[in-house]
N, C-alpha and C. Protein backbone atom coordinates (compact mmCIF):
# COMPACT_ATOMS: atom_id res chain seq x y z
N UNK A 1 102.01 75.42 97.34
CA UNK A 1 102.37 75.72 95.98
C UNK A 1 102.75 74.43 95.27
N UNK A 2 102.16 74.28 94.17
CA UNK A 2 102.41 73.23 93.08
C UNK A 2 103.71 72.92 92.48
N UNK A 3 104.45 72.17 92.68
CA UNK A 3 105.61 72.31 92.12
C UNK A 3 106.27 71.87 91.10
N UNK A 4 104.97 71.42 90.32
CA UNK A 4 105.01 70.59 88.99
C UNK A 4 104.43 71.66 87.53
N UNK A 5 104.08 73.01 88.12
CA UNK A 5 103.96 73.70 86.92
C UNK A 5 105.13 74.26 86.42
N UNK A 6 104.85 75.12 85.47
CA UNK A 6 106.14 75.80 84.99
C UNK A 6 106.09 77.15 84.91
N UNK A 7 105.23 77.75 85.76
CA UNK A 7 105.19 79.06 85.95
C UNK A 7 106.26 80.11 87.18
N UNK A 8 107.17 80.91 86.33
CA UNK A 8 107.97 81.17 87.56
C UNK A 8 107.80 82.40 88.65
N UNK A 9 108.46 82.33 89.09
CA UNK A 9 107.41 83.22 90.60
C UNK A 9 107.61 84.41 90.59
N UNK A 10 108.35 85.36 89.49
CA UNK A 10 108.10 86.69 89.42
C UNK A 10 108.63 86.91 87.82
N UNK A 11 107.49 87.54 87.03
CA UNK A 11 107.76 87.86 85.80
C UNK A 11 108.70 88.94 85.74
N UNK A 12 109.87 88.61 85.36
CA UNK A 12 110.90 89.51 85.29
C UNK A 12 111.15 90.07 83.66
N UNK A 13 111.03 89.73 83.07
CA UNK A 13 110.76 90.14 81.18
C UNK A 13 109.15 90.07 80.45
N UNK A 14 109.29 91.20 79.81
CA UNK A 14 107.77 90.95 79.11
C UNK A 14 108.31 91.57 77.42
N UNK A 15 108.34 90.60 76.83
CA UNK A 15 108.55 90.51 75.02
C UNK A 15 110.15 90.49 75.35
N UNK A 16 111.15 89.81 76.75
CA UNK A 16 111.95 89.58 76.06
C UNK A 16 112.85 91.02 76.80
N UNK A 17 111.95 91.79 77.27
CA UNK A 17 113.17 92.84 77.90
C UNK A 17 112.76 93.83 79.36
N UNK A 18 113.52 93.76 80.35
CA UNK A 18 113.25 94.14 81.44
C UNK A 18 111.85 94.87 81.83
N UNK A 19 111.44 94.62 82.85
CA UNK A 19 110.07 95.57 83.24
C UNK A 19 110.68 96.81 83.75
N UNK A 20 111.73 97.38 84.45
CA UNK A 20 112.17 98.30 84.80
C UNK A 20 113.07 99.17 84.15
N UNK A 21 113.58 98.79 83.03
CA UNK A 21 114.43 99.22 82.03
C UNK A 21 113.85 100.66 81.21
N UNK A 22 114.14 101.48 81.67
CA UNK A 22 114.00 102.87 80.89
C UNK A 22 114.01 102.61 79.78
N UNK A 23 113.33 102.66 78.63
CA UNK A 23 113.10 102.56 77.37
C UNK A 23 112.04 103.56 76.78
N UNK A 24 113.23 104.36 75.53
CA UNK A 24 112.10 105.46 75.40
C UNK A 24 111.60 104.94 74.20
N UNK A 25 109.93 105.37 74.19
CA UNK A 25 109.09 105.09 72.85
C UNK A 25 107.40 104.48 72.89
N UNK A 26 106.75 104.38 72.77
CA UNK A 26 105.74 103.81 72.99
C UNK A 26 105.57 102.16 73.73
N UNK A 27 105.94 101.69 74.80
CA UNK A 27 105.89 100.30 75.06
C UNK A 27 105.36 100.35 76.54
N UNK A 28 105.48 98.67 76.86
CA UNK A 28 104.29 98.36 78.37
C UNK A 28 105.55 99.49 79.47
N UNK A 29 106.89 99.20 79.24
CA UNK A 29 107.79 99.93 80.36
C UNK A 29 107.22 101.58 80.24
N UNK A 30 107.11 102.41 79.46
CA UNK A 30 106.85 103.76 79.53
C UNK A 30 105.30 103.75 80.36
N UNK A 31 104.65 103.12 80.18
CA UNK A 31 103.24 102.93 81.02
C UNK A 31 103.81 102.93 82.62
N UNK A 32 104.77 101.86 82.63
CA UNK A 32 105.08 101.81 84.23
C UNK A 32 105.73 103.09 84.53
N UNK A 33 106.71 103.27 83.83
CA UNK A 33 107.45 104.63 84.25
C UNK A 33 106.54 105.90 84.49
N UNK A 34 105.64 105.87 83.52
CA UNK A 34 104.50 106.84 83.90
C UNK A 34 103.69 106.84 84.61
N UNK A 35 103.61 105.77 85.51
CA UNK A 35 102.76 105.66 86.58
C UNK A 35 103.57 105.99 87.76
N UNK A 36 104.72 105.55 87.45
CA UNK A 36 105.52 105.86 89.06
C UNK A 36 106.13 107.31 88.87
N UNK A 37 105.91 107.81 87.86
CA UNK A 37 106.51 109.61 87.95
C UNK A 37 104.99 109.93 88.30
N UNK A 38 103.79 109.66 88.23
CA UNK A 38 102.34 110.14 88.56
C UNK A 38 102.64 109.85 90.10
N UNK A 39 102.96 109.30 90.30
CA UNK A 39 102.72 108.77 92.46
C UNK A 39 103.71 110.02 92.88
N UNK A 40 104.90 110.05 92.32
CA UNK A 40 105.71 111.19 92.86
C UNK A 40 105.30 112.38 92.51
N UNK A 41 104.54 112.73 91.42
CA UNK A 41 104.06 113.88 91.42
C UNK A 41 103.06 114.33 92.76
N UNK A 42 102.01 113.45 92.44
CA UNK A 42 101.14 113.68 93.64
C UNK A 42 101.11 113.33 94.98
N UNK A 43 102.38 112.75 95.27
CA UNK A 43 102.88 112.94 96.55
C UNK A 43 103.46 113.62 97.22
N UNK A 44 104.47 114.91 95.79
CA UNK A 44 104.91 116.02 95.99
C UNK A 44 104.08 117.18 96.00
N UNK A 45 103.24 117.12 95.47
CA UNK A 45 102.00 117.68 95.67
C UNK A 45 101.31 117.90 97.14
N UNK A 46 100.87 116.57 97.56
CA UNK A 46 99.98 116.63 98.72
C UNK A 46 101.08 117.03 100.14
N UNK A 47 102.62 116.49 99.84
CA UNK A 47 103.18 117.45 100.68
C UNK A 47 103.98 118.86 100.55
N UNK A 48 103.24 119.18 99.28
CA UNK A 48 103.83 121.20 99.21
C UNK A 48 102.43 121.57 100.24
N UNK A 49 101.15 120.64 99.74
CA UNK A 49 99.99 121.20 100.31
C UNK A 49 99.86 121.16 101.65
N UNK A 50 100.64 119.99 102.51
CA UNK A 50 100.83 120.33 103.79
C UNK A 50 101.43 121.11 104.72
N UNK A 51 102.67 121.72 103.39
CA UNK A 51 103.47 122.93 104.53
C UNK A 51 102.77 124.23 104.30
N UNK A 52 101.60 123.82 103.02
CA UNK A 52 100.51 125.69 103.66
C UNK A 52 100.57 126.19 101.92
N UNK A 53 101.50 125.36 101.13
CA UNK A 53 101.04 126.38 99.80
C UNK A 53 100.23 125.10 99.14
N UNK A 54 99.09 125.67 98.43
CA UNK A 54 98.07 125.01 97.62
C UNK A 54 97.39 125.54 96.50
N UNK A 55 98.15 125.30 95.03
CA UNK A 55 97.87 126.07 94.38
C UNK A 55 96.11 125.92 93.99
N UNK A 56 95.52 124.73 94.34
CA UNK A 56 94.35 124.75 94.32
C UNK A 56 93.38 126.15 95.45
N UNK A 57 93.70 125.71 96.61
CA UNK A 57 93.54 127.12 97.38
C UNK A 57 93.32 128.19 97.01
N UNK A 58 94.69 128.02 96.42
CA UNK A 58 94.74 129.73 96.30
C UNK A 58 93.92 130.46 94.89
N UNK A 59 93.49 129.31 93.78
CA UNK A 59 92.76 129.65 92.84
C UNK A 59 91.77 129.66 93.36
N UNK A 60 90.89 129.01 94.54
CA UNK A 60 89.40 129.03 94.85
C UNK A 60 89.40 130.63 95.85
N UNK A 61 90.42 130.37 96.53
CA UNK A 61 90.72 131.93 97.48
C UNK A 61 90.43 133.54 96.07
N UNK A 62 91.02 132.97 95.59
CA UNK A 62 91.42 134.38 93.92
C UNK A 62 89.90 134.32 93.63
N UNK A 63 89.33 133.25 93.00
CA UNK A 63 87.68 133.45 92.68
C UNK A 63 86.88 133.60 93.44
N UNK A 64 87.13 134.12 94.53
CA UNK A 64 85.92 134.77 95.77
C UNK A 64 85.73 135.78 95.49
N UNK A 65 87.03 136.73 94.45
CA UNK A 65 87.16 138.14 94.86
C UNK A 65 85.85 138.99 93.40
C-alpha cells in the first residue's frame, strides 16, 4: 500500500453524514437500510420455509385443485 496518497481506508461519511445513520427521506442511507431489511426479509423467509410452512407451496398446492 502506497503511503503517499490521500485516500483513507474506509469511507465512513458520504455528503458529510454517516453511512449507517437512520435517516428518514429519500437519500444513499435509506438505499442501504433497504437493502439490509431485504436480506432479513428473505432470510426469514427461507427459514419459515425450512420448518415446513411455504406460502409459495401452498399457493402452487391450492392451484392443483
Amino acid at each position: 500500500m502506497d503511503s503517499n496518497t490521500n485516500i483513507p481506508p474506509v469511507a465512513k461519511e458520504y455528503n458529510g453524514k454517516d453511512r449507517n445513520a437512520f435517516l428518514f427521506g429519500w437519500n444513499p442511507q435509506a438505499e442501504i437500510w433497504n437493502g439490509r431489511l431485504a436480506m432479513i426479509g428473505f432470510l426469514a423467509y427461507l427459514l419459515w420455509d425450512l420448518a415446513g410452512y411455504s406460502v409459495l407451496r401452498d399457493v402452487l398446492h391450492l392451484m392443483t385443485y
